[in-house]
Each structure stands twice: as C-alpha cells, then as structure tokens.
PDB file of N, CA and C in Angstrom:
ATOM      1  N   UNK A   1    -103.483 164.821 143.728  1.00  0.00           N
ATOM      2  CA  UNK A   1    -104.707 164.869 142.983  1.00  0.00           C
ATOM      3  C   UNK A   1    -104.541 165.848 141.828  1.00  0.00           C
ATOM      4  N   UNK A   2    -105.324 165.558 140.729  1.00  0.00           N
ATOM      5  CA  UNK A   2    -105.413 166.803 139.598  1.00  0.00           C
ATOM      6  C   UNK A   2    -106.715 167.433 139.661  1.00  0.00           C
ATOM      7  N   UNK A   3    -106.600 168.401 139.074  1.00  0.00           N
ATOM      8  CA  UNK A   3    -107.996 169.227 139.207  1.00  0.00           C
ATOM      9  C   UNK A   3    -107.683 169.787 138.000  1.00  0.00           C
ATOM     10  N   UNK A   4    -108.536 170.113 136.704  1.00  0.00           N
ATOM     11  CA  UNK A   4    -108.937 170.610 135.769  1.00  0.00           C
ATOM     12  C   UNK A   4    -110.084 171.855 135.664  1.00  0.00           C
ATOM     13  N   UNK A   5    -109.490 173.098 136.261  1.00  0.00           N
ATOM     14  CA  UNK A   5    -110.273 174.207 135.756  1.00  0.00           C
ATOM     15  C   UNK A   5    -110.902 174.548 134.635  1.00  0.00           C
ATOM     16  N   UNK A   6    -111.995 175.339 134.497  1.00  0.00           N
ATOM     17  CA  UNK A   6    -112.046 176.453 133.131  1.00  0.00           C
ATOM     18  C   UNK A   6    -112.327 177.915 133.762  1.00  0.00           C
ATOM     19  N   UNK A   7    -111.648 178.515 133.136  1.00  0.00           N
ATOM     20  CA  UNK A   7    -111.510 180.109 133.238  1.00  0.00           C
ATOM     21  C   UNK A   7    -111.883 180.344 132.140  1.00  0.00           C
ATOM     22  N   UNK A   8    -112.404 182.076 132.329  1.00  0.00           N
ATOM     23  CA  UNK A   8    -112.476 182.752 130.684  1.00  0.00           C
ATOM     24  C   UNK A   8    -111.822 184.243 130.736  1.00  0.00           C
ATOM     25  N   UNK A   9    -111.271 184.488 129.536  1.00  0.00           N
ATOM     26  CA  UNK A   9    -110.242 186.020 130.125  1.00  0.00           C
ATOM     27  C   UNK A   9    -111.119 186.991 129.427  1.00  0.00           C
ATOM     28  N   UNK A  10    -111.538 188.132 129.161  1.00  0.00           N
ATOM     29  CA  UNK A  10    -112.026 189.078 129.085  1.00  0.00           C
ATOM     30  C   UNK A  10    -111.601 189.449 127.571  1.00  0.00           C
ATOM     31  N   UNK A  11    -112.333 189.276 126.359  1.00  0.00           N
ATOM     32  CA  UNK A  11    -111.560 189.267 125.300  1.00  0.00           C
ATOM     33  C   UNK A  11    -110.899 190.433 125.096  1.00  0.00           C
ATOM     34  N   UNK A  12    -110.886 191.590 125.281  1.00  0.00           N
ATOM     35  CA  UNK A  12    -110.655 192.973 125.532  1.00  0.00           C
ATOM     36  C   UNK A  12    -108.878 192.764 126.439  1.00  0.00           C
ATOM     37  N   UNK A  13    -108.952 191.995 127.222  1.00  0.00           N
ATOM     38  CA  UNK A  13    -107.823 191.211 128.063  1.00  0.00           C
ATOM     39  C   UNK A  13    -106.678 190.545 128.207  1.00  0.00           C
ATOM     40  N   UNK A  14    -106.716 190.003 126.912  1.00  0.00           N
ATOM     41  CA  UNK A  14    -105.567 188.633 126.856  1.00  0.00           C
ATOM     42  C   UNK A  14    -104.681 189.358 126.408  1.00  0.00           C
ATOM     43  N   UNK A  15    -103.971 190.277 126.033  1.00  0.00           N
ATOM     44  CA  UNK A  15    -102.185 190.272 126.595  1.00  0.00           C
ATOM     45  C   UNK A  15    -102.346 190.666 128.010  1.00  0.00           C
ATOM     46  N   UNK A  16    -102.702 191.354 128.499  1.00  0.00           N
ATOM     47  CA  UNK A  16    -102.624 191.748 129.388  1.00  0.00           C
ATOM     48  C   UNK A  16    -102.955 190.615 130.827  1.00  0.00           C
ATOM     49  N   UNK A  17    -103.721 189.690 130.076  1.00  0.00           N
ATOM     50  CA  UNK A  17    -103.792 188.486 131.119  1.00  0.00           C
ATOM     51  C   UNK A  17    -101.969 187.630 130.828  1.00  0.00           C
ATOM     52  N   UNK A  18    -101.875 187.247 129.543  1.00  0.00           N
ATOM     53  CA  UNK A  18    -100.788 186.779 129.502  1.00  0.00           C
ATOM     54  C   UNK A  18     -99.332 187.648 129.826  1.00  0.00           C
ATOM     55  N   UNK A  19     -99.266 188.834 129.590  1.00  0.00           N
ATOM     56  CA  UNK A  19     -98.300 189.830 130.308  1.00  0.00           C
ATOM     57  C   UNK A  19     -98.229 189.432 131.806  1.00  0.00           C
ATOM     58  N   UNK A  20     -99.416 189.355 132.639  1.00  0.00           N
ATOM     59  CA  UNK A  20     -99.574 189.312 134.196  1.00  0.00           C
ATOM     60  C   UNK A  20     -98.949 187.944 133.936  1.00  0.00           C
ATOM     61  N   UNK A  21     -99.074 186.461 133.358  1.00  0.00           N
ATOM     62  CA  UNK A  21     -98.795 185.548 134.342  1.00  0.00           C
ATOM     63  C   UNK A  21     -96.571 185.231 133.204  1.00  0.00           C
ATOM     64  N   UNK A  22     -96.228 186.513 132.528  1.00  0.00           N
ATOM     65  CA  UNK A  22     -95.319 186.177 132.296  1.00  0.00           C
ATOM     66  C   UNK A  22     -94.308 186.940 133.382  1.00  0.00           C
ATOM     67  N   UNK A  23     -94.832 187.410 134.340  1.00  0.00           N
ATOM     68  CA  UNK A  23     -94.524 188.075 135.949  1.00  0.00           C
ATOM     69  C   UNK A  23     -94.576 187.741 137.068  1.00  0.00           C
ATOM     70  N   UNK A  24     -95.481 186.222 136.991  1.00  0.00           N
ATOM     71  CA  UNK A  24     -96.418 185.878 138.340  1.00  0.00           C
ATOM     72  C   UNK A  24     -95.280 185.716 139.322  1.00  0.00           C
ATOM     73  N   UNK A  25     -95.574 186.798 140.419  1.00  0.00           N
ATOM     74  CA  UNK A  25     -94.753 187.213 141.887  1.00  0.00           C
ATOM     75  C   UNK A  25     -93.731 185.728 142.094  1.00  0.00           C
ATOM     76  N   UNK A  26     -92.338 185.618 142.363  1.00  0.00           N
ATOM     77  CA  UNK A  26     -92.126 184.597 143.221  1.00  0.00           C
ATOM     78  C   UNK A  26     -92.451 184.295 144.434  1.00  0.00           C
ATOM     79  N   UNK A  27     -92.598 185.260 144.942  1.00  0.00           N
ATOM     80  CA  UNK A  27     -93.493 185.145 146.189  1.00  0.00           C
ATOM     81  C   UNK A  27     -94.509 184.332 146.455  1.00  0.00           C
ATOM     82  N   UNK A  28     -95.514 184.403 145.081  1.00  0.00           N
ATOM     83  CA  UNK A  28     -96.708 183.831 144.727  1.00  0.00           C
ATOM     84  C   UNK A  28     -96.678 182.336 144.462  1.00  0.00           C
ATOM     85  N   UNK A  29     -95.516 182.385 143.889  1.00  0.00           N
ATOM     86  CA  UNK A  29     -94.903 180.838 143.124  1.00  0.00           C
ATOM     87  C   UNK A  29     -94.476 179.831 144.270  1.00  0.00           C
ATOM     88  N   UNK A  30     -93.927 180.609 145.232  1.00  0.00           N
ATOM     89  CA  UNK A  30     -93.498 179.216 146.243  1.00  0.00           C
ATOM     90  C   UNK A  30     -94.835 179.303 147.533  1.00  0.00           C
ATOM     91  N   UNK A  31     -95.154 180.276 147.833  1.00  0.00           N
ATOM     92  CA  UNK A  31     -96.629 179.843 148.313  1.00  0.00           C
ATOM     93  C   UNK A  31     -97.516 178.522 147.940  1.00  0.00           C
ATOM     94  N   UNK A  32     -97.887 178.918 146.361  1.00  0.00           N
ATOM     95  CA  UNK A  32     -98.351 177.706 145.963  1.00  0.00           C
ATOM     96  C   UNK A  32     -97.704 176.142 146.245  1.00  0.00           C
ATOM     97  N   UNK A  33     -96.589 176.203 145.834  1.00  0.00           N
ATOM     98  CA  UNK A  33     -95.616 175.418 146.394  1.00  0.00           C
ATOM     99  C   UNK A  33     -95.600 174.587 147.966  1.00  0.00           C
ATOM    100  N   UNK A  34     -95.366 175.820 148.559  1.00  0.00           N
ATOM    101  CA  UNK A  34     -95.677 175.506 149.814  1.00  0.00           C
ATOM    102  C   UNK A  34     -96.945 175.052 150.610  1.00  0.00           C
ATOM    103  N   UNK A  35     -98.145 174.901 149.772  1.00  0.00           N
ATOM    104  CA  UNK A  35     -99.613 175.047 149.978  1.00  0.00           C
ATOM    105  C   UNK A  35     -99.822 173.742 149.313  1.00  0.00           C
ATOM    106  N   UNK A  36     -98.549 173.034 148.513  1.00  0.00           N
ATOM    107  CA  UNK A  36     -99.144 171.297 148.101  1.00  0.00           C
ATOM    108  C   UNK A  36     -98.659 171.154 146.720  1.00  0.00           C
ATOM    109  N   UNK A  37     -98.601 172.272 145.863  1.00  0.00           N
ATOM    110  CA  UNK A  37     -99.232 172.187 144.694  1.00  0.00           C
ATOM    111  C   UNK A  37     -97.359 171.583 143.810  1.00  0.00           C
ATOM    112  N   UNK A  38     -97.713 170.695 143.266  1.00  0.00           N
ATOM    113  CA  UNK A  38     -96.208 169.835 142.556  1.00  0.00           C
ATOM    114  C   UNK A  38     -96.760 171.085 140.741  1.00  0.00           C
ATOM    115  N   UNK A  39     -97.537 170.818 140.258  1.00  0.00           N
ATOM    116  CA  UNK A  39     -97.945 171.941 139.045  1.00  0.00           C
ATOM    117  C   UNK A  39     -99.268 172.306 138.778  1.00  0.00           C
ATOM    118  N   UNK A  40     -98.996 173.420 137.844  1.00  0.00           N
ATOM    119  CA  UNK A  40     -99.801 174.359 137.463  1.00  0.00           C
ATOM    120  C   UNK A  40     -99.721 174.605 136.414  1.00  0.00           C
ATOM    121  N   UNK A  41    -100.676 174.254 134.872  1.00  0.00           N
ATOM    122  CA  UNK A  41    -100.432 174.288 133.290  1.00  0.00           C
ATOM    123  C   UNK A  41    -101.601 175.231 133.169  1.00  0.00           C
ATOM    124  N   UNK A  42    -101.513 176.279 132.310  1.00  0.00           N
ATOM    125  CA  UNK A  42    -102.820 177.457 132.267  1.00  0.00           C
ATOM    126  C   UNK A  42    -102.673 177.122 130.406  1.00  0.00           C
ATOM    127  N   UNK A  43    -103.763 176.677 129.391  1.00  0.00           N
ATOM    128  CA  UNK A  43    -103.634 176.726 128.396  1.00  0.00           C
ATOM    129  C   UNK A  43    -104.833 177.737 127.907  1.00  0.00           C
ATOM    130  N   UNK A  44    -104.778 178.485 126.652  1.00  0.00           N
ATOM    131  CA  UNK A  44    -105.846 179.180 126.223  1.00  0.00           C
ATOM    132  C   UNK A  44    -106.154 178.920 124.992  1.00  0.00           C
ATOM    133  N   UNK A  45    -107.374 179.317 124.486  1.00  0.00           N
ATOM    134  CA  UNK A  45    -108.455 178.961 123.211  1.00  0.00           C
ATOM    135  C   UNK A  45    -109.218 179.888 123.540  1.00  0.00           C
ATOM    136  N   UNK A  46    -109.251 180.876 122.912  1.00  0.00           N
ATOM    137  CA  UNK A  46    -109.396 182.207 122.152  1.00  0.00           C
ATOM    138  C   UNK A  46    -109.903 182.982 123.492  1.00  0.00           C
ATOM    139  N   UNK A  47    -110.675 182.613 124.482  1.00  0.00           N
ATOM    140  CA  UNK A  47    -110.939 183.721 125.931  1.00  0.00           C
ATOM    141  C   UNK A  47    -111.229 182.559 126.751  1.00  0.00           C
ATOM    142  N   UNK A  48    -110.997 181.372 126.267  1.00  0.00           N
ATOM    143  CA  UNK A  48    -111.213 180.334 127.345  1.00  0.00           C
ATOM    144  C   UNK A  48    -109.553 180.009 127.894  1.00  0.00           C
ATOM    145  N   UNK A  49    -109.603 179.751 129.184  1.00  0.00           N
ATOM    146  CA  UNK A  49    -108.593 178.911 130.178  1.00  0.00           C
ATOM    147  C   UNK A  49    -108.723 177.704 130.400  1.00  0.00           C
ATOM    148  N   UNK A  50    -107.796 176.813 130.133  1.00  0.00           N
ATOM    149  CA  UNK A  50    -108.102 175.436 131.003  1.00  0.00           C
ATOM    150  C   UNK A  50    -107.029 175.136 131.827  1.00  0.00           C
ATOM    151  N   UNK A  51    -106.940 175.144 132.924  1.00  0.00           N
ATOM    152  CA  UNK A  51    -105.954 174.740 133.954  1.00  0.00           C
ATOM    153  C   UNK A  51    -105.818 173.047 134.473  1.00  0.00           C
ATOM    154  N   UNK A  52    -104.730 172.431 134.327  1.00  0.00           N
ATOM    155  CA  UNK A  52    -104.374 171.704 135.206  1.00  0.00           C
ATOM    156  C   UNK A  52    -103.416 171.516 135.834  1.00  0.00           C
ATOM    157  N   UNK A  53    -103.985 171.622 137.607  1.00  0.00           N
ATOM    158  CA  UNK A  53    -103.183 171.618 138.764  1.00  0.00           C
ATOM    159  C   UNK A  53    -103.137 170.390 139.151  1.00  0.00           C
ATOM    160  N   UNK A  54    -101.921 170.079 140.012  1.00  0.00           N
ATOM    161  CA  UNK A  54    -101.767 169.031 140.393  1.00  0.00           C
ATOM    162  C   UNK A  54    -101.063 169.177 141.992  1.00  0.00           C
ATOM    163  N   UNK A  55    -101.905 168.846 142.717  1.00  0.00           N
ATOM    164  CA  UNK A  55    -101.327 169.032 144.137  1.00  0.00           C
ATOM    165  C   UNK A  55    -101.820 167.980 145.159  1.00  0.00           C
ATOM    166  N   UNK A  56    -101.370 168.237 146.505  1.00  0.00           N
ATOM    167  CA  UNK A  56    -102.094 167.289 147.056  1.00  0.00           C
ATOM    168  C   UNK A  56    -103.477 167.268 147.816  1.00  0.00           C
ATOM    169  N   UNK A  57    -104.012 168.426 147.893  1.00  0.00           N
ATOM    170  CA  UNK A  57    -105.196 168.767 148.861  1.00  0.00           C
ATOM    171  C   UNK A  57    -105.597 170.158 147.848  1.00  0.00           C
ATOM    172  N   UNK A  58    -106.594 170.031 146.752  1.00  0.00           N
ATOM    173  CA  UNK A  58    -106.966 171.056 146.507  1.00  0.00           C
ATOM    174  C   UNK A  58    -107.625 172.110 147.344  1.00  0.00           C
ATOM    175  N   UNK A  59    -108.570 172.167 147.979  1.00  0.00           N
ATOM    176  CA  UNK A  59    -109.661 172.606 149.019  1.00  0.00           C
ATOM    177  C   UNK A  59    -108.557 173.155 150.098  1.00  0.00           C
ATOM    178  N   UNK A  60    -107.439 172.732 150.237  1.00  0.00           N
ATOM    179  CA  UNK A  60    -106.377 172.768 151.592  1.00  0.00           C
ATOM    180  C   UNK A  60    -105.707 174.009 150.581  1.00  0.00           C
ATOM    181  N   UNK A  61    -105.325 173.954 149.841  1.00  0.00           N
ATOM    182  CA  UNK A  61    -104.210 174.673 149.469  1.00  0.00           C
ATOM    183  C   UNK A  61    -105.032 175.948 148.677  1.00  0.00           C
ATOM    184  N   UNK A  62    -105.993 175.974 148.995  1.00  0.00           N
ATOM    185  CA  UNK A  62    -106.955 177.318 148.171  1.00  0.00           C
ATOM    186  C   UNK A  62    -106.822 178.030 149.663  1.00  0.00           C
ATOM    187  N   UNK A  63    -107.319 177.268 150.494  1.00  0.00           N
ATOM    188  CA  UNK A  63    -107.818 177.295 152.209  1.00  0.00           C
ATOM    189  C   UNK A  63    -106.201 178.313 152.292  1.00  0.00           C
ATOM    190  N   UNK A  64    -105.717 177.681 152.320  1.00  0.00           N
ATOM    191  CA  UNK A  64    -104.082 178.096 152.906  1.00  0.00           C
ATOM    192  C   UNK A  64    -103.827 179.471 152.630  1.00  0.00           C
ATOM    193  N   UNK A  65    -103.905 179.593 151.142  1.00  0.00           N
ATOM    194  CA  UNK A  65    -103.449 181.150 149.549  1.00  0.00           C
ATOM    195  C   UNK A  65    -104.592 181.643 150.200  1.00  0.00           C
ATOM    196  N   UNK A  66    -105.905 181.841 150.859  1.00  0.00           N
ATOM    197  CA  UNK A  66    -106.858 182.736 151.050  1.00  0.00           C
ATOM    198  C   UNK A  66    -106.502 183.586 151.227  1.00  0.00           C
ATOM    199  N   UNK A  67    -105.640 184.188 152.322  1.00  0.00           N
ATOM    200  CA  UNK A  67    -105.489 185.342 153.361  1.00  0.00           C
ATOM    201  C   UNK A  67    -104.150 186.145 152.708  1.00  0.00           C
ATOM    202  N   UNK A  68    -103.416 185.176 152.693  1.00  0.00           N
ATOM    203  CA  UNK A  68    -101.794 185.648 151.915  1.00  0.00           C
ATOM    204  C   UNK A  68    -102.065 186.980 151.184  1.00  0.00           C
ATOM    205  N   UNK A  69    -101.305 187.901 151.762  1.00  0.00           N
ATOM    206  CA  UNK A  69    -101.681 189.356 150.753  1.00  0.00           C
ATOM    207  C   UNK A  69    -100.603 189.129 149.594  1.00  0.00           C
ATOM    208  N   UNK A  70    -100.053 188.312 149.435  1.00  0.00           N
ATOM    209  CA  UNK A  70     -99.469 188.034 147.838  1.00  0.00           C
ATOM    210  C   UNK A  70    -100.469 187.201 146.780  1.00  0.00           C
ATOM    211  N   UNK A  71    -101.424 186.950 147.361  1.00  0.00           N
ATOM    212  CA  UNK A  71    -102.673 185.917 146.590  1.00  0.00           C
ATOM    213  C   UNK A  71    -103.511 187.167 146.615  1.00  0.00           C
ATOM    214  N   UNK A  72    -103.944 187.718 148.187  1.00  0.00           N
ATOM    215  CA  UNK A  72    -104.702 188.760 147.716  1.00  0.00           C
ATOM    216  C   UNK A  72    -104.647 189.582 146.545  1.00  0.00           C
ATOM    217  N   UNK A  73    -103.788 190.072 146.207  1.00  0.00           N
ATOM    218  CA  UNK A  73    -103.426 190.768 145.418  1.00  0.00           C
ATOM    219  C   UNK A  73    -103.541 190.594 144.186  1.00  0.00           C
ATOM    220  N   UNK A  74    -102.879 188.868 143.833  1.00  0.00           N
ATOM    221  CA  UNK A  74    -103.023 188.597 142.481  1.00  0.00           C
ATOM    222  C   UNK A  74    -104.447 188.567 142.038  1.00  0.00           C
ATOM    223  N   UNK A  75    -105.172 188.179 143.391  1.00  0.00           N
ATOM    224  CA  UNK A  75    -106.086 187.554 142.851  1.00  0.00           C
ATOM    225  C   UNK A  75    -107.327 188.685 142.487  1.00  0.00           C
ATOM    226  N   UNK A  76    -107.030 189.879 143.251  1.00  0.00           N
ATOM    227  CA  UNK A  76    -107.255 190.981 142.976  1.00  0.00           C
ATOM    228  C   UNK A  76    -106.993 191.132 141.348  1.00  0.00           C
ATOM    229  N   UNK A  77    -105.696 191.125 140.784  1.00  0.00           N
ATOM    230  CA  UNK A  77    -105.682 191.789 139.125  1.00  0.00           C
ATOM    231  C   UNK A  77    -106.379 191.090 138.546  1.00  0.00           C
ATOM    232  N   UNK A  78    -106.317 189.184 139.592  1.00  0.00           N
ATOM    233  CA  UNK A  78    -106.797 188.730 137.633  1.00  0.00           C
ATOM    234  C   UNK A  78    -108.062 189.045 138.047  1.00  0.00           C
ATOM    235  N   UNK A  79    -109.009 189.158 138.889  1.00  0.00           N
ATOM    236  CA  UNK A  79    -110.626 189.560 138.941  1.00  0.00           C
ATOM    237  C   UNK A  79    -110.465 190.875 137.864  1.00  0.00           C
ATOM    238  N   UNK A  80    -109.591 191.809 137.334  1.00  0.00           N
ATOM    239  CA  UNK A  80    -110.091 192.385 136.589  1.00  0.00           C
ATOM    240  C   UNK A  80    -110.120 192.062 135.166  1.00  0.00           C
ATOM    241  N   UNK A  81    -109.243 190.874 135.029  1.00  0.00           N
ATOM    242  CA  UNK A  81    -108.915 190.564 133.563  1.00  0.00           C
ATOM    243  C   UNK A  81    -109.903 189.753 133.392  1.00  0.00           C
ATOM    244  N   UNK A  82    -110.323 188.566 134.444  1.00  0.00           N
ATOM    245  CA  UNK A  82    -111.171 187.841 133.986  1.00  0.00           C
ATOM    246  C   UNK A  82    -112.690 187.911 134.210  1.00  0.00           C
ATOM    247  N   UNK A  83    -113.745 186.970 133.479  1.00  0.00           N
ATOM    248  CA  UNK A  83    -114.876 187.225 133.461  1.00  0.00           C
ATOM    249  C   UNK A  83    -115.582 186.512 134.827  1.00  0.00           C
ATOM    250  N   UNK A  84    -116.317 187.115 134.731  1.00  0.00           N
ATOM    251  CA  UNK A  84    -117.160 186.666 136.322  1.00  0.00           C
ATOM    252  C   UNK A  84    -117.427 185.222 136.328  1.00  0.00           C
ATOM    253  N   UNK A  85    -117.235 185.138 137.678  1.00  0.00           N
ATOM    254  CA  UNK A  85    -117.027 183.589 138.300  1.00  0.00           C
ATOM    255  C   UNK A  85    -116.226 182.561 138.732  1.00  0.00           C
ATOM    256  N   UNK A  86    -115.145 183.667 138.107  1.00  0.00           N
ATOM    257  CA  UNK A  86    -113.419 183.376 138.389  1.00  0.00           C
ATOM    258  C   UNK A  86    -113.484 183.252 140.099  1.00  0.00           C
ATOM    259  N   UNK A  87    -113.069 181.958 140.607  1.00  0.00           N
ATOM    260  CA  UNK A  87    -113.028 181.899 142.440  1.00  0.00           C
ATOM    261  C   UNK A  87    -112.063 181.183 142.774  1.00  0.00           C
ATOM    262  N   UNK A  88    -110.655 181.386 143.191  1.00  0.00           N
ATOM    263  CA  UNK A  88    -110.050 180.862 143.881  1.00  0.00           C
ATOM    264  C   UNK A  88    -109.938 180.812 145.015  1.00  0.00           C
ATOM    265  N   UNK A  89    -111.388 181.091 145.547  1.00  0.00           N
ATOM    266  CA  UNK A  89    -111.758 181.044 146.863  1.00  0.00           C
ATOM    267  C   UNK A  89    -111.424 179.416 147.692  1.00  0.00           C
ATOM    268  N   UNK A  90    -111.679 179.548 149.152  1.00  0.00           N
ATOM    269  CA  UNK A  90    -112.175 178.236 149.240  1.00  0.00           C
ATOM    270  C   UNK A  90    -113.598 177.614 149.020  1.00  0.00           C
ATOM    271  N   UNK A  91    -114.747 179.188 148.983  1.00  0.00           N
ATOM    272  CA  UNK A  91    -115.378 178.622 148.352  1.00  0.00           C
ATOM    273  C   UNK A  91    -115.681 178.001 146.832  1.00  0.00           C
ATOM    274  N   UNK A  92    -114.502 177.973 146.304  1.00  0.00           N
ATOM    275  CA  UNK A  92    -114.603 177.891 145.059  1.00  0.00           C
ATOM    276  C   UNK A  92    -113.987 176.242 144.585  1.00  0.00           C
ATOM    277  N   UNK A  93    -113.198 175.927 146.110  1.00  0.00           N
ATOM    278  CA  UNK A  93    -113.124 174.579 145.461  1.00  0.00           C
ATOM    279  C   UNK A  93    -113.864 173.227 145.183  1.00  0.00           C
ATOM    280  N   UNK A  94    -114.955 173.362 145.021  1.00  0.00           N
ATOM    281  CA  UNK A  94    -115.480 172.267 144.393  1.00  0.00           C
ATOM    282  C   UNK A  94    -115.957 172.835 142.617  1.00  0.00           C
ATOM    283  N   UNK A  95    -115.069 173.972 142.052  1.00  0.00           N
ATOM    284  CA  UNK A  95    -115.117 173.964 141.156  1.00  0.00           C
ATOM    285  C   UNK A  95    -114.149 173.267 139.901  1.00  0.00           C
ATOM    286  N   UNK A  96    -113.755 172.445 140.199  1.00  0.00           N
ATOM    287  CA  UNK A  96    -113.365 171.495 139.143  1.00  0.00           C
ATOM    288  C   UNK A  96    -114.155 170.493 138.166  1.00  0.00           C
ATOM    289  N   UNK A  97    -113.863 170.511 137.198  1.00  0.00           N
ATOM    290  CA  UNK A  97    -114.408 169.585 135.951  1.00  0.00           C
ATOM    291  C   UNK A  97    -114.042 168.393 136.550  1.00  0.00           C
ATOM    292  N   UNK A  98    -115.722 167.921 135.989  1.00  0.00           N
ATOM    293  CA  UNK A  98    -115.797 166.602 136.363  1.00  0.00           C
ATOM    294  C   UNK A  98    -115.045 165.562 135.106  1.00  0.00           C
ATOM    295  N   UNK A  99    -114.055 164.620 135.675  1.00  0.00           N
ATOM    296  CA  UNK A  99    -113.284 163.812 134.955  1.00  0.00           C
ATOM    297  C   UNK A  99    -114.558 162.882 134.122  1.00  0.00           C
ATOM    298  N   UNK A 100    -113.976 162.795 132.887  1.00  0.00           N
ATOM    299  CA  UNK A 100    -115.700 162.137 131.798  1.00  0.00           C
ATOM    300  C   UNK A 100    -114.582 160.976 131.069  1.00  0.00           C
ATOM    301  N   UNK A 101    -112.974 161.482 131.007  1.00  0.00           N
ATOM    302  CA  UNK A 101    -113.102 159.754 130.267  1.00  0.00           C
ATOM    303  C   UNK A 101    -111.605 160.115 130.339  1.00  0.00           C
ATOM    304  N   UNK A 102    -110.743 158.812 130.852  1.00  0.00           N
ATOM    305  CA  UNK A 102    -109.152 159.266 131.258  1.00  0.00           C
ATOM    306  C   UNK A 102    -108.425 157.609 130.425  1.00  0.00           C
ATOM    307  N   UNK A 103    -107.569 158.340 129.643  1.00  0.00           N
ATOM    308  CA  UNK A 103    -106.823 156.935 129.016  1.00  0.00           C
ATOM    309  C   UNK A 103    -106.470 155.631 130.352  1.00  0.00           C
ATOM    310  N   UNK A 104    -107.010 154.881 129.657  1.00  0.00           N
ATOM    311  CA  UNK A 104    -106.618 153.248 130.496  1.00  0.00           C
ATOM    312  C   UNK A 104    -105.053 152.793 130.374  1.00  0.00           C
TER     313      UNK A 104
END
C-alpha cells in the first residue's frame, strides 16, 4: 500500500531537520524495513513535508516502531523540529491523505 503524509518542520528548523534525516540511525532504517516498509520519499516546500511510504500494512508497521527505543528516540528529536501534530503513533495511522485523483 502507499500512504501519502504531510508534515510541517518548524521554520526556525530545517537544517537541522534535514541534518537529522542525513544521519537517520541504521538501526532505525532496517526496523522500518523489517516492519513492511519497501520505501520512504520525504520531499519539502518551504516548512511543509510530503511523504510517500510504501509498505505493506501501514497501521501494522507504526504498531510494530511504537515501543522500539530506536523509534523512541527518533521520534523524540523530530517532535522537536517539527510542528504540532506530527504522530507516528499508532494512533496516528489513519493519518494519511486521502487519494483525490491517480493517473489511469
């Protein structure tokens, strides 16, 4: 499945958001991996994020990264870079953009 996020980084933030993910833990990297996920594209426009993931069980593989103190953690920095509402919770997965119009 794909899922299409939006994030927003903290305008005060962005090297320092882009510094963090030119580091992101390997640790962190095959978790995801291991949790479903085939990719992960993070693009930006000026404090906005748009992500698209592609895995097989979104809701499963948030479920999975919850507890992991290598997710904890990250997910710890970026809560400081980014602006409120940022959730890679499991409660957070039914936050994906709703698909509005996909080439035929």
């Amino acid at each position: 499945m794909r899922v299409a996020l939006h994030t927003k980084v903290k305008a005060d933030r962005i090297a320092d958001y882009e510094a963090a993910h030119r580091e992101v833990p390997e640790e962190l990297t095959a978790a995801i991996r291991a949790a479903g996920a085939v990719s992960w594209t993070i693009w930006r426009s000026g404090t906005d994020l748009f992500h698209l993931l592609e895995c097989d069980n979104y809701p499963r593989l948030l479920a999975e990264l919850e507890a992991l103190p290598v997710n904890v953690a990250w997910q710890a920095r970026m809560a400081d870079l980014l602006d409120v509402g940022h959730d890679y919770s499991a409660e957070g997965a039914d936050a994906g953009l709703p698909v509005v119009w996909e080439l035929p």
